[in-house]
Protein backbone atom coordinates (compact mmCIF):
# COMPACT_ATOMS: atom_id res chain seq x y z
CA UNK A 1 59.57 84.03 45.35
CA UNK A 2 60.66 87.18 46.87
CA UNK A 3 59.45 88.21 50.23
CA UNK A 4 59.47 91.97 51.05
CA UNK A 5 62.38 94.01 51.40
CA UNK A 6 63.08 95.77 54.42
CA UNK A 7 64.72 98.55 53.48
CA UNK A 8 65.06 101.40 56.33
CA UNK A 9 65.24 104.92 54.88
CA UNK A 10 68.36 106.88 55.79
CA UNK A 11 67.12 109.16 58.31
CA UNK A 12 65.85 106.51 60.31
CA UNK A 13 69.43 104.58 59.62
CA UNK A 14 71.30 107.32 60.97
CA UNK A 15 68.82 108.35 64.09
CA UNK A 16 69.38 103.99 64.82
CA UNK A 17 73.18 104.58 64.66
CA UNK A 18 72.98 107.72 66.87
CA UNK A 19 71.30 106.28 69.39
CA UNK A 20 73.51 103.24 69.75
CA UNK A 21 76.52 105.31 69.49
CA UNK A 22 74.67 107.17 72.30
CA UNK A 23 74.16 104.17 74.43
CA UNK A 24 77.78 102.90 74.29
CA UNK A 25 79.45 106.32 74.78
CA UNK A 26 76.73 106.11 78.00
CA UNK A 27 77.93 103.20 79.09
CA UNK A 28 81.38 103.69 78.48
CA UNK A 29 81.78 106.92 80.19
CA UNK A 30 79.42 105.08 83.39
CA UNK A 31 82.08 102.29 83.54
CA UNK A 32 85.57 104.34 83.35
CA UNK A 33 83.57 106.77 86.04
CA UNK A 34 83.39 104.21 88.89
CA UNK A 35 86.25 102.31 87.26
CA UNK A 36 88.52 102.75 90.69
CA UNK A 37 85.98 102.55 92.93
CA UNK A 38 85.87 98.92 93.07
CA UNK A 39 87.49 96.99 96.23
CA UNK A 40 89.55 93.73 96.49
CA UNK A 41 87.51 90.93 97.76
CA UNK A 42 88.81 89.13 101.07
CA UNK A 43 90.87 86.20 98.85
CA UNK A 44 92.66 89.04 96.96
CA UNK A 45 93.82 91.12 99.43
CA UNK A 46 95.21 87.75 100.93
CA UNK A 47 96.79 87.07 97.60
CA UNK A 48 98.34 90.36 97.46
CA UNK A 49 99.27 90.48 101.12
CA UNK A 50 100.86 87.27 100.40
CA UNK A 51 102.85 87.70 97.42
CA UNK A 52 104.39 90.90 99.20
CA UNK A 53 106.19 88.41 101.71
CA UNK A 54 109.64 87.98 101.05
CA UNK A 55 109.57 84.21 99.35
CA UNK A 56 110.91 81.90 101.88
CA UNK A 57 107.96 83.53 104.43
CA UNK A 58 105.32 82.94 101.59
CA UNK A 59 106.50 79.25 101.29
CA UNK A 60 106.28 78.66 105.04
CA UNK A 61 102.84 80.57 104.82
CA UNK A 62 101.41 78.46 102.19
CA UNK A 63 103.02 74.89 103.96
CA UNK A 64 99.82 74.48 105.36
CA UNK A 65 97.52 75.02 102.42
CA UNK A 66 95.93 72.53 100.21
CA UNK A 67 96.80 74.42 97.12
CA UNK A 68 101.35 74.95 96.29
CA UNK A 69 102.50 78.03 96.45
CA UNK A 70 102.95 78.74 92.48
CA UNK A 71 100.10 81.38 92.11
CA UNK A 72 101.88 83.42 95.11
CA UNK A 73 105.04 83.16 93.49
CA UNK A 74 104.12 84.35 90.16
CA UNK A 75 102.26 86.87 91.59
CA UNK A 76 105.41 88.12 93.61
CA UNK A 77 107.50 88.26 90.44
CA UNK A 78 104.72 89.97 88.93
CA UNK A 79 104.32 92.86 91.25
CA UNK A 80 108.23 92.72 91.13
CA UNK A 81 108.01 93.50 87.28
CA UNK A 82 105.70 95.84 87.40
CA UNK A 83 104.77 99.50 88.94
CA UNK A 84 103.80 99.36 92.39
CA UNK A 85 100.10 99.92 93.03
CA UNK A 86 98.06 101.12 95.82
CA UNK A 87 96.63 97.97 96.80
């Protein structure tokens, strides 16, 4: 019982390859070309706007809020660690 065997020839092989390579590359070089372009949404800039507060202001900040103030503290010893941005 053996059922047909699909067998592509080569040059058809490599014109299927080319064009995928094509279409990544494409859409690669599409996303890293609007890569900065994208803004913070309205809870991240409060995040970062937040975890730039000097801790004992981002506790009494975050009193209030249904959700403790972990996240805005790891995010403050992140930004701490690393380069500073230009968010």
């Amino acid at each position: 019982m053996d059922g047909p065997v699909l067998d592509a020839k080569p040059k058809e092989r490599t014109t299927a390859r080319i064009a995928l390579l094509l279409a990544l590359l494409t859409g690669f070089a599409l996303r890293l070309l609007h890569l900065g372009a994208e803004s913070l949404w309205y809870d991240e800039t409060v995040s970062v706007h937040l975890a730039r507060q000097p801790i004992p202001a981002m506790i009494a900040h975050t009193a209030g809020d249904i959700h403790p103030p972990g996240y805005y503290l790891l995010l403050h010893l992140w930004q701490q660690l690393t380069a500073p941005t230009l968010l």
